[in-house]
C-alpha atoms as a PDB file:
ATOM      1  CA  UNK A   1     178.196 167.340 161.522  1.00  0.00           C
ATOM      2  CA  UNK A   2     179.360 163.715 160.813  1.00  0.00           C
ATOM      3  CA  UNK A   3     181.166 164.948 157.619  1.00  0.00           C
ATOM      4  CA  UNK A   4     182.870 167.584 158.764  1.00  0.00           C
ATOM      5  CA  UNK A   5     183.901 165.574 161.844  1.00  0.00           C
ATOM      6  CA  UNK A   6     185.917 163.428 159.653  1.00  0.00           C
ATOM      7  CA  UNK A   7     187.008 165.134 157.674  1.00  0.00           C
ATOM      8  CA  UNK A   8     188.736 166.943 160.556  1.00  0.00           C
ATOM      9  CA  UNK A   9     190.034 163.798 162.494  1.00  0.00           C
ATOM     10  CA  UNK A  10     192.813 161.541 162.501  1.00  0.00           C
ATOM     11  CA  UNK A  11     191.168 158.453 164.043  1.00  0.00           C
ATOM     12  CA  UNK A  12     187.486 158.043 162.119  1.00  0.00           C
ATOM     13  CA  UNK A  13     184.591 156.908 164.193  1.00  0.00           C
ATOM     14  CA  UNK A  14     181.451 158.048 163.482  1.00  0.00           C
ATOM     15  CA  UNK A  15     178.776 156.085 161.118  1.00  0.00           C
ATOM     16  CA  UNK A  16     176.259 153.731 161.420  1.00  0.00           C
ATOM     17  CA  UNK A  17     177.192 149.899 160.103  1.00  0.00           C
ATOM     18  CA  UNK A  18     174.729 147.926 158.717  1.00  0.00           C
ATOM     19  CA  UNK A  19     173.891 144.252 158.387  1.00  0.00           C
ATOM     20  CA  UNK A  20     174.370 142.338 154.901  1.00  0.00           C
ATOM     21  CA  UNK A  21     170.835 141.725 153.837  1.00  0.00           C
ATOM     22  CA  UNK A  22     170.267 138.405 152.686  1.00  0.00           C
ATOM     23  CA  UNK A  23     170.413 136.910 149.079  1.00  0.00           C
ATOM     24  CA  UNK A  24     166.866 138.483 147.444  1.00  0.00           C
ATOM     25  CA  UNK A  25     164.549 135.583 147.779  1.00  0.00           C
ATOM     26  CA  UNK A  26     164.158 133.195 144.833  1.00  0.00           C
ATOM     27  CA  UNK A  27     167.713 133.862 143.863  1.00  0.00           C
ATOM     28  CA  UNK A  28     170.103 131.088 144.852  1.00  0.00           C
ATOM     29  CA  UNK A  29     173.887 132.377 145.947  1.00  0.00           C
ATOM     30  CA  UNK A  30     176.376 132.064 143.241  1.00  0.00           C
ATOM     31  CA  UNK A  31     179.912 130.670 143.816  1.00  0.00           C
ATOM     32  CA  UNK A  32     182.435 132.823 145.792  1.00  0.00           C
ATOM     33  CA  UNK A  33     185.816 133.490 143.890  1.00  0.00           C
ATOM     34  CA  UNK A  34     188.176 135.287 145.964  1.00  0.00           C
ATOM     35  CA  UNK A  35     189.186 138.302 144.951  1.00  0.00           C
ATOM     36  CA  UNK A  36     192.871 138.335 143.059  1.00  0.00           C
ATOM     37  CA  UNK A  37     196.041 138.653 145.102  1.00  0.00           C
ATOM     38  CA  UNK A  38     196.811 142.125 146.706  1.00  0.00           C
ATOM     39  CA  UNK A  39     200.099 141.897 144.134  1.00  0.00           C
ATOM     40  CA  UNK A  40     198.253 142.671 141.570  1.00  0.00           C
ATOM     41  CA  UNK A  41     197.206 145.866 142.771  1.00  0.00           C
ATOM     42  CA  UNK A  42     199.767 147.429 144.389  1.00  0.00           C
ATOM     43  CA  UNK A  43     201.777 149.313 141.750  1.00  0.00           C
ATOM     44  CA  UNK A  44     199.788 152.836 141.858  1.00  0.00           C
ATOM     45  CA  UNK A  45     202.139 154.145 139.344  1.00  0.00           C
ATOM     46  CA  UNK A  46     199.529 154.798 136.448  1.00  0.00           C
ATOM     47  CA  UNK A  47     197.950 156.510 138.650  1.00  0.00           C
ATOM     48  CA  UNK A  48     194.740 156.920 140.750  1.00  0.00           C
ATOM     49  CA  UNK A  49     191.522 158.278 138.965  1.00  0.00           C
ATOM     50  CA  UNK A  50     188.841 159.761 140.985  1.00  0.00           C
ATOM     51  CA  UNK A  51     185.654 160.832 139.327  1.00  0.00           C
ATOM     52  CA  UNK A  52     182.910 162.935 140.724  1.00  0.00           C
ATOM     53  CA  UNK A  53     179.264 163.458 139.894  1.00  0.00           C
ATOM     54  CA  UNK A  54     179.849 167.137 139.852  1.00  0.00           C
ATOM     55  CA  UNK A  55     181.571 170.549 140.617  1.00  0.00           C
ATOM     56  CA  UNK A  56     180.201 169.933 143.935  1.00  0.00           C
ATOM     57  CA  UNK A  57     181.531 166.603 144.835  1.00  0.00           C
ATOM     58  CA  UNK A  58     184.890 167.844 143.241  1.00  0.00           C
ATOM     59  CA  UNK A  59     185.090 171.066 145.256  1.00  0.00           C
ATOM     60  CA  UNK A  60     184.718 168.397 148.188  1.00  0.00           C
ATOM     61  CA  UNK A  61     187.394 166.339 147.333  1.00  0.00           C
ATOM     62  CA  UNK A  62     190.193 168.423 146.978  1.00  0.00           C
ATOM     63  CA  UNK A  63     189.073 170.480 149.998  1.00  0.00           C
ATOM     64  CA  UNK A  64     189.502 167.155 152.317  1.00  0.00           C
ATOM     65  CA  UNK A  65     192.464 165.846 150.484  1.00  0.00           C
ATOM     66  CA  UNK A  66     193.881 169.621 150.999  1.00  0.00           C
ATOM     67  CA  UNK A  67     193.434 169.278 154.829  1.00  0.00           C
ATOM     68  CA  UNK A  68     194.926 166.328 154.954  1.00  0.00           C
ATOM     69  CA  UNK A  69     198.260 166.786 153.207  1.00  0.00           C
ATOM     70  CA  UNK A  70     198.369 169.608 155.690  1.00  0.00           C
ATOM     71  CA  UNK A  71     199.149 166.691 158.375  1.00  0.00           C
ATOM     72  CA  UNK A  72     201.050 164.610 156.627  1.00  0.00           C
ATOM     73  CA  UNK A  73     205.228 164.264 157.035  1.00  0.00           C
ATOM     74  CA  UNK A  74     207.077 166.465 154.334  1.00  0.00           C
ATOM     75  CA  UNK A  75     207.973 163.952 152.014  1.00  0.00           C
ATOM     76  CA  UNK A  76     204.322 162.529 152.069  1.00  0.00           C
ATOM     77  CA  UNK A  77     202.417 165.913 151.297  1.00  0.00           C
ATOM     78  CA  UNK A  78     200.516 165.696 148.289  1.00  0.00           C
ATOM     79  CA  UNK A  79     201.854 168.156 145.135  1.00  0.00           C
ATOM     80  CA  UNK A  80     199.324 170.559 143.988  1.00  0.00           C
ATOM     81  CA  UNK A  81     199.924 172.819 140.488  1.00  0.00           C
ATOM     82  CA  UNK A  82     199.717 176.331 140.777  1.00  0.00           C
ATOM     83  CA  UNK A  83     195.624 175.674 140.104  1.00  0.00           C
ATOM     84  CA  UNK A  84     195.179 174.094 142.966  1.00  0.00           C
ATOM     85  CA  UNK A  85     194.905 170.607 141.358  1.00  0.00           C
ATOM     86  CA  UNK A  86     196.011 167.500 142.845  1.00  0.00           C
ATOM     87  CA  UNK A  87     199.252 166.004 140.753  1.00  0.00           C
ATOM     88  CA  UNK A  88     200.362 163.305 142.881  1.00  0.00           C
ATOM     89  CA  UNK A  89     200.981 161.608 145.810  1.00  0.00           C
ATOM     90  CA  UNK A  90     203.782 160.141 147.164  1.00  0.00           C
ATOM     91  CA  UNK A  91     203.349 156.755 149.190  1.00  0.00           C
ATOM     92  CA  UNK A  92     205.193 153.564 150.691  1.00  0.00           C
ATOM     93  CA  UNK A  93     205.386 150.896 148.331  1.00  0.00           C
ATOM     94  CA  UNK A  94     207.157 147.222 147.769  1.00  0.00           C
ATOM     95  CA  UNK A  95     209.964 147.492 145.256  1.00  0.00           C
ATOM     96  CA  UNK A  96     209.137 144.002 143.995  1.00  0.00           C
ATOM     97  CA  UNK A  97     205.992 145.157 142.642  1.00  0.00           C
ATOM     98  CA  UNK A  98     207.093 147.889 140.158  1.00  0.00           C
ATOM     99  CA  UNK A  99     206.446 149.192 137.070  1.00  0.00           C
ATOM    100  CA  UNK A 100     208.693 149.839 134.400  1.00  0.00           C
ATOM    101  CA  UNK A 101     208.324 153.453 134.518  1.00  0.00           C
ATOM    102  CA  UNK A 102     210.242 156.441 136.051  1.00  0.00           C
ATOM    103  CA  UNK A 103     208.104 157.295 139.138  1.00  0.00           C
ATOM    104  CA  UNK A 104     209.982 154.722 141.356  1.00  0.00           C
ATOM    105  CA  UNK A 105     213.003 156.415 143.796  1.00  0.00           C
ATOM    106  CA  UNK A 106     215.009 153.258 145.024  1.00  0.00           C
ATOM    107  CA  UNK A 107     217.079 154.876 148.120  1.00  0.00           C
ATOM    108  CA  UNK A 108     219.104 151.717 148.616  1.00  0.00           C
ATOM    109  CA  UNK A 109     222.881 152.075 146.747  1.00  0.00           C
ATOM    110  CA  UNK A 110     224.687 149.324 145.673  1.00  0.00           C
ATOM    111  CA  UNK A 111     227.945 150.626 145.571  1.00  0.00           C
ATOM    112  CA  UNK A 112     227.946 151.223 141.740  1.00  0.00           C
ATOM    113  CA  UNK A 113     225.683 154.033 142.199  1.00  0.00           C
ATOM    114  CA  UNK A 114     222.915 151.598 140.897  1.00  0.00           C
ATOM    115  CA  UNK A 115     219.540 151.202 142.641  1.00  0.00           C
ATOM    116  CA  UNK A 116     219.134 147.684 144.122  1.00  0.00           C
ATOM    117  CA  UNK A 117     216.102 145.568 145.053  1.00  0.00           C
ATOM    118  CA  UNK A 118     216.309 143.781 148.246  1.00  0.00           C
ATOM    119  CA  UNK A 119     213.124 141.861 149.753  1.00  0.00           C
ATOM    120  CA  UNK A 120     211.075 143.481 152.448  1.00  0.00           C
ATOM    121  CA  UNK A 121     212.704 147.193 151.420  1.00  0.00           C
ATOM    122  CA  UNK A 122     209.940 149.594 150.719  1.00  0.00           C
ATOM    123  CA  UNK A 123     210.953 152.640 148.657  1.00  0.00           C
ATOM    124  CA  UNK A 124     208.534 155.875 148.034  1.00  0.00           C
ATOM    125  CA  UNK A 125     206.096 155.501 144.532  1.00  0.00           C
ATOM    126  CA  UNK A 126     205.185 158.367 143.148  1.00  0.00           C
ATOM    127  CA  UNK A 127     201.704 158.468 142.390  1.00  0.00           C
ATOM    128  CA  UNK A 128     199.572 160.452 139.608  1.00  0.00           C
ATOM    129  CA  UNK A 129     195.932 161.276 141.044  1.00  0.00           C
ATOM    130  CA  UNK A 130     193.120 162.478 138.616  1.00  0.00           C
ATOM    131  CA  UNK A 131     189.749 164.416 139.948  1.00  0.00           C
ATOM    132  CA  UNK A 132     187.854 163.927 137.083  1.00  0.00           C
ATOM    133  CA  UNK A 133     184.785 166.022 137.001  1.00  0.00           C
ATOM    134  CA  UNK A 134     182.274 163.889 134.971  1.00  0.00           C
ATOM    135  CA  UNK A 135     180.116 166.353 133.921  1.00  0.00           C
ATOM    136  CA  UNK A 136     183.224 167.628 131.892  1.00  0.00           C
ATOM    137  CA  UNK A 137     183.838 164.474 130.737  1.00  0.00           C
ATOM    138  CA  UNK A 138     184.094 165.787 127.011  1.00  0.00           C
ATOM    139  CA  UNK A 139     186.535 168.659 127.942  1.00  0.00           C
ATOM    140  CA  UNK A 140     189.763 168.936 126.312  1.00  0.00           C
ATOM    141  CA  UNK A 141     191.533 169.572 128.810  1.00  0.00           C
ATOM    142  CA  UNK A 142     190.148 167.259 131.553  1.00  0.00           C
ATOM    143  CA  UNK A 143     191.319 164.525 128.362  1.00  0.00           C
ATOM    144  CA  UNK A 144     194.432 165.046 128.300  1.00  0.00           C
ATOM    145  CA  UNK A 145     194.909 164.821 132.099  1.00  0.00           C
ATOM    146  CA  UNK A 146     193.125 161.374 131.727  1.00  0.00           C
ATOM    147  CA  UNK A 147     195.180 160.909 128.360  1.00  0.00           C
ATOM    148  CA  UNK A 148     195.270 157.330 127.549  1.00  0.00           C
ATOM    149  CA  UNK A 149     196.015 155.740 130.832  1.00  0.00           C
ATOM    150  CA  UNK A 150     194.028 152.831 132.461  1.00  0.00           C
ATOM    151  CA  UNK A 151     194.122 152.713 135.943  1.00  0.00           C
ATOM    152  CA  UNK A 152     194.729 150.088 138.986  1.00  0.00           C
ATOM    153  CA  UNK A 153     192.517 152.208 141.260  1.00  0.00           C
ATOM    154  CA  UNK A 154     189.182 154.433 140.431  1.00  0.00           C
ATOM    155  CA  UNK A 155     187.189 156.019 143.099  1.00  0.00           C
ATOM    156  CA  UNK A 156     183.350 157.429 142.490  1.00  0.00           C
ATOM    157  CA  UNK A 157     182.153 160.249 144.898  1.00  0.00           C
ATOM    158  CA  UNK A 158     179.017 161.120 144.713  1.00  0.00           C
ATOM    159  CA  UNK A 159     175.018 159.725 145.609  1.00  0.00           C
ATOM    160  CA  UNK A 160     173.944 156.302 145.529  1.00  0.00           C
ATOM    161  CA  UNK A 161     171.717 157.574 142.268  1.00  0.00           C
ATOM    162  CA  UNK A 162     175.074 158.898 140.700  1.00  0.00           C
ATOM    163  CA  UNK A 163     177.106 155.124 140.720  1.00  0.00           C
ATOM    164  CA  UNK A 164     175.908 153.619 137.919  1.00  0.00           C
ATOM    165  CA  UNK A 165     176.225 156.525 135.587  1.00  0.00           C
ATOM    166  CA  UNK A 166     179.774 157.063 136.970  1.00  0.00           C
ATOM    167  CA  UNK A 167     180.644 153.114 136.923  1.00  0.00           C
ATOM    168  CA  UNK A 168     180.058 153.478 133.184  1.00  0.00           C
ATOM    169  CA  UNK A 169     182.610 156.078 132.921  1.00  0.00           C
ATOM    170  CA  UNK A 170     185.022 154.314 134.938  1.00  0.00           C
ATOM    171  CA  UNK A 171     184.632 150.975 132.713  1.00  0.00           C
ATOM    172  CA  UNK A 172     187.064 152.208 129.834  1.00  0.00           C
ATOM    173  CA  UNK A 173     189.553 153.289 132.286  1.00  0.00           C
ATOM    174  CA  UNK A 174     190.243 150.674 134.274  1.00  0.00           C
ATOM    175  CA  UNK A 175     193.445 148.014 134.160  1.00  0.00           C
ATOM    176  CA  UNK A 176     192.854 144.289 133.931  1.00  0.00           C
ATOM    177  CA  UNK A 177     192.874 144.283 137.602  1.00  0.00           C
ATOM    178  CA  UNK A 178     191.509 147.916 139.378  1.00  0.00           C
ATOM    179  CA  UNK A 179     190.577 148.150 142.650  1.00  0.00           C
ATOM    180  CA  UNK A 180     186.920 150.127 142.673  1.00  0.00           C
ATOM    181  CA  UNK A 181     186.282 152.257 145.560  1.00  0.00           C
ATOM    182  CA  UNK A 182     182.276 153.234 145.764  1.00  0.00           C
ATOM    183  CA  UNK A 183     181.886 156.607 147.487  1.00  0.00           C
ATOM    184  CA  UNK A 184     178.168 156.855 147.376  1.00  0.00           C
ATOM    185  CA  UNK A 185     175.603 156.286 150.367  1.00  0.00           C
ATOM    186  CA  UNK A 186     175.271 152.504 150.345  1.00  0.00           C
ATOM    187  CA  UNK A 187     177.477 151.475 147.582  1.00  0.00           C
ATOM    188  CA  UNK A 188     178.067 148.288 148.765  1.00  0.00           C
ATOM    189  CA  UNK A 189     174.720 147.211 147.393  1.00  0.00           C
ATOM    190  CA  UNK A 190     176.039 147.287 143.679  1.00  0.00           C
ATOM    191  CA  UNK A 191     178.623 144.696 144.584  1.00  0.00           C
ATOM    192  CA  UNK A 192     176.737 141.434 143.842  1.00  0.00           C
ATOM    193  CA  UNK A 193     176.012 143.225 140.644  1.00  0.00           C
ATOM    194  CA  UNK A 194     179.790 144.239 140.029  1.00  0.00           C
ATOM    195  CA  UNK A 195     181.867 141.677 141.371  1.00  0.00           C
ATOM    196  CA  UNK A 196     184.716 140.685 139.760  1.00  0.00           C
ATOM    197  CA  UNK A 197     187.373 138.767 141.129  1.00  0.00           C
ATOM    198  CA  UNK A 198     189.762 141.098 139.371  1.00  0.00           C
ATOM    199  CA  UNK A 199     187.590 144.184 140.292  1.00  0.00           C
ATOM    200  CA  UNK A 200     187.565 144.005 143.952  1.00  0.00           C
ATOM    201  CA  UNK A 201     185.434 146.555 145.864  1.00  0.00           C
ATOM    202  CA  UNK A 202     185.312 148.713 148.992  1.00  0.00           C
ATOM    203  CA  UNK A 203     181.816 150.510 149.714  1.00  0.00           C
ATOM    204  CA  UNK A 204     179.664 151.692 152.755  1.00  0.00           C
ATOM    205  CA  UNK A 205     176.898 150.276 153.273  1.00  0.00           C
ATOM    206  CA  UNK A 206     175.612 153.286 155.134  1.00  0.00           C
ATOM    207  CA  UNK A 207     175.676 156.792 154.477  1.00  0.00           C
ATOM    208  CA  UNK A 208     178.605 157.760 152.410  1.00  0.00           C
ATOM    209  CA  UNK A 209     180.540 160.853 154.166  1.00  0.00           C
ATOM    210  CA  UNK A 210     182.799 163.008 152.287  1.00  0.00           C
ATOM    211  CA  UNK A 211     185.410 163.282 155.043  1.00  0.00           C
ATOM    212  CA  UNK A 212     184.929 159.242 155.224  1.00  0.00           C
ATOM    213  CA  UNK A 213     185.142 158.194 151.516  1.00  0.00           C
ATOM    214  CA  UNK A 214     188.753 160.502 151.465  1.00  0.00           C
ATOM    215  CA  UNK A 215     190.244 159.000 154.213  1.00  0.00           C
ATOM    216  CA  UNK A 216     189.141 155.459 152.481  1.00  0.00           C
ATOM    217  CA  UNK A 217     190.517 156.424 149.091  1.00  0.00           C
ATOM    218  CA  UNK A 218     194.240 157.689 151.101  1.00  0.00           C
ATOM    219  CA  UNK A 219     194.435 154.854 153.522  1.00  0.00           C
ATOM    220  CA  UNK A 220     194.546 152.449 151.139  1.00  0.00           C
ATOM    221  CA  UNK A 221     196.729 154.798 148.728  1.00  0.00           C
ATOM    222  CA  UNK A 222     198.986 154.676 151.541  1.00  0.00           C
ATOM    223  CA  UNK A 223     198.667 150.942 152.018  1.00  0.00           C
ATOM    224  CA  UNK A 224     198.087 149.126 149.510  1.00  0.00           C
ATOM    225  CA  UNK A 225     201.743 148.917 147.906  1.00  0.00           C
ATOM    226  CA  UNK A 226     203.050 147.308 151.097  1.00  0.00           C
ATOM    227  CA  UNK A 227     200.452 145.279 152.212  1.00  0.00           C
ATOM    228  CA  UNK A 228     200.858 141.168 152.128  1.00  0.00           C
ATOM    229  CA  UNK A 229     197.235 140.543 151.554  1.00  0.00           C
ATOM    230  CA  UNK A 230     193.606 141.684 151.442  1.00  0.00           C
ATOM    231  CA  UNK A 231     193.014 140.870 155.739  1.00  0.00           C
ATOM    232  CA  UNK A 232     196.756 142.776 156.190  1.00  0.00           C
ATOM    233  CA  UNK A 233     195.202 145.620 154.125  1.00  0.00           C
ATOM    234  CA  UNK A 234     191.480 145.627 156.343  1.00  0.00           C
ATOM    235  CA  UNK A 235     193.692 145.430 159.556  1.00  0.00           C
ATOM    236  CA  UNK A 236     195.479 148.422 158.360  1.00  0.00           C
ATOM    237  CA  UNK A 237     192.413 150.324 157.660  1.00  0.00           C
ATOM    238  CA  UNK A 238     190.952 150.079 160.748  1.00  0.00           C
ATOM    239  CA  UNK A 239     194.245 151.293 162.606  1.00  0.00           C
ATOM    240  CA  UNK A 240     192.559 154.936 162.832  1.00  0.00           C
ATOM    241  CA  UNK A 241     188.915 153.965 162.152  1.00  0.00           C
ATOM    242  CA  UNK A 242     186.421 151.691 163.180  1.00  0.00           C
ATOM    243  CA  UNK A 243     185.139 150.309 159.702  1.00  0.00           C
ATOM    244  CA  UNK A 244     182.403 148.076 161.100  1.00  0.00           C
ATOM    245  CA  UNK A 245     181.115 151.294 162.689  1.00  0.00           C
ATOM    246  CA  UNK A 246     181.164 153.423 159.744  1.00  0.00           C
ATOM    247  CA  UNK A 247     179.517 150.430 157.855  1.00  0.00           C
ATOM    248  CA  UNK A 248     183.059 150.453 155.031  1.00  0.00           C
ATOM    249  CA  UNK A 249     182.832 146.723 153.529  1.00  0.00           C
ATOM    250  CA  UNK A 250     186.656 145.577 152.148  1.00  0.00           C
ATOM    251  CA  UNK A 251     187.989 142.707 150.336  1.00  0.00           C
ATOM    252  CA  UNK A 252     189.695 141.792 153.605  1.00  0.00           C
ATOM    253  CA  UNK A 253     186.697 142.230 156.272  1.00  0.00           C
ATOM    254  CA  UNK A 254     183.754 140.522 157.474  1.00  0.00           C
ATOM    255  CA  UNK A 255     180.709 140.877 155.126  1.00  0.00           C
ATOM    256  CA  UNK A 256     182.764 140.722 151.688  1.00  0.00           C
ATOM    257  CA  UNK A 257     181.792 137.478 150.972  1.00  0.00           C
ATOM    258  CA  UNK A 258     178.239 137.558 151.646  1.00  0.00           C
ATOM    259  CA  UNK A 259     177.520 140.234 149.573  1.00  0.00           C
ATOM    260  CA  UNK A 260     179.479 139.221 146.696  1.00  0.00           C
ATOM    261  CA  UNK A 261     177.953 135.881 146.776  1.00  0.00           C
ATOM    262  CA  UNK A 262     174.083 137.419 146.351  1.00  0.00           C
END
């Protein structure tokens, strides 16, 4: 019942926080370095990979991702190929911050019929998204939707038992900095192992929902390009949910530090 209850709602607020357990005993806490600046993450325009632990945990995916297109604005509905497969979203973003690609639409006109780049102006990014299924990790086709690319945000969706096998997957494809979203029951309990200052992550330290982890991974989709900081980003993620209560820990929130410190 609490998946399919958030999946189906705006405003997320079911879950069960829990407390940071303290450093394991004979282990002393290692130096805190923040995470790296929000800037370096906001540019989505390699694209978002998402890998699941199986068929499953796919199926999942796109089913909540489907229903929640449904309710987005027109020029925020996500594109789907005649498979059914997720191709791309298309988000807010800070102009300042992009790539030197083609999946940037500046809407501003400086007279010339040139695009221009003013401060503070947000413009729409488009945004490649890749469900990767890992147990077809070898097939042909599943590579060449990957193809070469290295991404700036990777999510995993699956059990707490399926993180570390998926984390290994997710290694090779990540940028220099890649924001790592854990969508297993208590995934916040690999971040003293994984913590990177340019690897920041967001976990549960709970029971990880389906319906939950998706509205993570598209909330910060959604945010993360115009966001001024890590805090600007957590305050905007708990707009429509209570994160404390649904035990999410964010580079941004109360907890972070503590557990990356263990």
């Amino acid at each position: 019942m609490r998946g399919a209850a958030a999946a189906a709602v705006g405003a997320v607020v079911l879950g069960e926080g829990c407390a940071v357990e303290p450093t394991p005993e004979g282990r002393e806490e290692r130096e805190y370095v923040e995470p790296a600046g929000i800037e370096n993450f906001r540019d989505l325009s390699g694209g978002v990979l998402v890998i699941t632990a199986n068929e499953a945990e796919e199926i999942g995916v796109m089913r909540t991702l489907k229903a929640r297109s449904e309710g987005r604005p027109e020029d925020k509905k996500f594109q789907f190929d005649e498979r059914g497969v997720l191709n791309r979203a298309i988000v807010s973003a800070n102009p300042m911050d992009r790539g030197q690609d083609e999946s940037w639409n500046l809407p501003v006109d400086d007279g010339q019929g040139e695009g221009q780049l003013i401060e503070g102006m947000e413009e729409n990014q488009r945004v490649p998204i890749v469900i990767a299924n890992s147990e077809d990790w070898g097939n042909e086709d599943l590579q060449k939707r990957i193809g070469d690319e290295h991404f700036t945000m990777i999510q995993l969706r699956g059990h707490e038992s399926d993180m570390a096998r998926l984390y290994e997957l997710a290694k090779d494809k990540m940028n220099e900095h890649t924001i790592l979203l854990l969508g297993g029951c208590h995934g916040a309990q690999m971040i003293p192992e994984l913590y990177d200052s340019k690897q920041p992550i967001i976990a549960d330290t709970g029971t990880g929902e389906t319906g939950v982890n998706t509205y993570i991974l598209l909330r910060v989709i959604d945010e993360i390009g115009t966001s001024e900081n890590w805090e600007d980003l957590h305050v905007r993620l708990e707009t429509y949910a209570d994160l404390g209560t649904l035990g999410i820990v964010d580079p941004g929130g109360p907890g972070y530090e503590q557990l990356a410190k263990r």
